[in-house]
Protein backbone atom coordinates (compact mmCIF):
# COMPACT_ATOMS: atom_id res chain seq x y z
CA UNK A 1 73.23 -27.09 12.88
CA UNK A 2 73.64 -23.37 11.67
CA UNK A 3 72.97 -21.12 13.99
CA UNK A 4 70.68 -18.22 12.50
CA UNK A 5 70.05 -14.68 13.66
CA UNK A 6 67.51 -11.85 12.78
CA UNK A 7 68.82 -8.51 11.80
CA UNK A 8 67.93 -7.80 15.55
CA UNK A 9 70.71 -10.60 17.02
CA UNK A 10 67.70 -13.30 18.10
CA UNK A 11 66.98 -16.62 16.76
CA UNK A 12 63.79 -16.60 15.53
CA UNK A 13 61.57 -19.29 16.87
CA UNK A 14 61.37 -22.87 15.94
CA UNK A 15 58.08 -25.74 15.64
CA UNK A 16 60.96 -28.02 16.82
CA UNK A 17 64.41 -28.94 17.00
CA UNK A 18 64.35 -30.59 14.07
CA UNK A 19 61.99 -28.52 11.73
CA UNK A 20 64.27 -25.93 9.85
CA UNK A 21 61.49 -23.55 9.19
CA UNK A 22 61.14 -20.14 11.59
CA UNK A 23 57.72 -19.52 13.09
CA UNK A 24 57.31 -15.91 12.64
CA UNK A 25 55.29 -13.46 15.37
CA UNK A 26 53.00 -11.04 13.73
CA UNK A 27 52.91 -8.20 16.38
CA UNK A 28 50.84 -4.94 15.27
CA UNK A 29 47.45 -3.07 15.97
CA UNK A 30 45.16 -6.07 14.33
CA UNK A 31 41.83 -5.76 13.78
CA UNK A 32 40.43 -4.14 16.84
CA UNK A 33 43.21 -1.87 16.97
CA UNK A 34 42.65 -0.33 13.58
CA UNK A 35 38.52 -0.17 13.79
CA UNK A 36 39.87 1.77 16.82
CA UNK A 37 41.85 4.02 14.83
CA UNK A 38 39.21 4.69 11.68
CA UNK A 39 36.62 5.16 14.42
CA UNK A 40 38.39 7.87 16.11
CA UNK A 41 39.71 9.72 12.51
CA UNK A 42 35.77 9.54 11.99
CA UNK A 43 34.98 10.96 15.27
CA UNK A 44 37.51 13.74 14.71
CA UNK A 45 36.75 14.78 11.45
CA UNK A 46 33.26 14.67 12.27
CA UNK A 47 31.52 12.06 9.99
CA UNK A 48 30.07 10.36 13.03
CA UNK A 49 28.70 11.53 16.13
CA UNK A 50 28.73 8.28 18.56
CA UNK A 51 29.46 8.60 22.16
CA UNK A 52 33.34 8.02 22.89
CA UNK A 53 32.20 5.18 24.73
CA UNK A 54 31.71 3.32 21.19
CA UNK A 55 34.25 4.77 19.35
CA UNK A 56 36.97 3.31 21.54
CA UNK A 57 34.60 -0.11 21.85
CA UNK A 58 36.74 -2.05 19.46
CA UNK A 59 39.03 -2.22 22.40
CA UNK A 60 36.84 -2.85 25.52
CA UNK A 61 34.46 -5.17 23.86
CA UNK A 62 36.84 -8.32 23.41
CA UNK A 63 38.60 -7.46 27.29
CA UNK A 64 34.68 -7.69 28.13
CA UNK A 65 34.25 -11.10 26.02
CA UNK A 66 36.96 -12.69 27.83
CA UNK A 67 36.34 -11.32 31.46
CA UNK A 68 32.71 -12.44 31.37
CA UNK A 69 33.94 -16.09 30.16
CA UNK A 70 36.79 -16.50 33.01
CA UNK A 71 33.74 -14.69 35.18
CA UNK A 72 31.45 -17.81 33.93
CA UNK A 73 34.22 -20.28 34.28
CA UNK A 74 34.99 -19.23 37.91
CA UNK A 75 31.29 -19.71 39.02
CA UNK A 76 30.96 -22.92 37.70
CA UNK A 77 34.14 -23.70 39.39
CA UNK A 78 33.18 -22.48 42.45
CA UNK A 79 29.57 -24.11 42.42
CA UNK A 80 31.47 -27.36 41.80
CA UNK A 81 33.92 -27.13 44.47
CA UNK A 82 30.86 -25.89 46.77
CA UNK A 83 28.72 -29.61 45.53
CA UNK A 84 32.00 -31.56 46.32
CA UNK A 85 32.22 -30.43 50.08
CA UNK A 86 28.70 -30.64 50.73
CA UNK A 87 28.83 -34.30 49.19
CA UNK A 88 32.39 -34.68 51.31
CA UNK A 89 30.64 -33.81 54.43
CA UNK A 90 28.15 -36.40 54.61
């Protein structure tokens, strides 16, 4: 098997051993990141006049998302494991 590098010296990621095609890693500002950026050009230049709180909410909203769903998941976890001792005890 050839062994193939990126112009940066790593071997890019494989599905498998046996698949021949790289998986490639799109890493840059996304979505959120560049609502983020037009909303604070807007903010600066003065075409809008929202509170910095919701400029900059393109990237607290989804950290908020996900906190309140592992909050959710947690509770229901922990009223579980509080049902299954009280059931244990009897």
């Amino acid at each position: 098997m050839r062994s193939t590098l990126t112009p940066f010296g790593h071997r890019p990621w494989r599905i498998n051993s046996m698949s021949q095609k790289p998986v490639s890693i799109k890493i840059g500002p996304g979505f959120p990141g560049l609502l983020t950026i037009l909303f604070i050009a807007l903010k600066l230049t003065g075409y809008i006049s929202w509170s910095w709180w919701w400029v900059l909410s393109p990237l607290w909203i989804p950290l908020a998302i996900v906190a309140a769903i592992f909050l959710v998941f947690a509770l229901i976890a922990g009223v579980i494991m509080v049902i299954a001792a009280l059931v244990n005890k009897r």
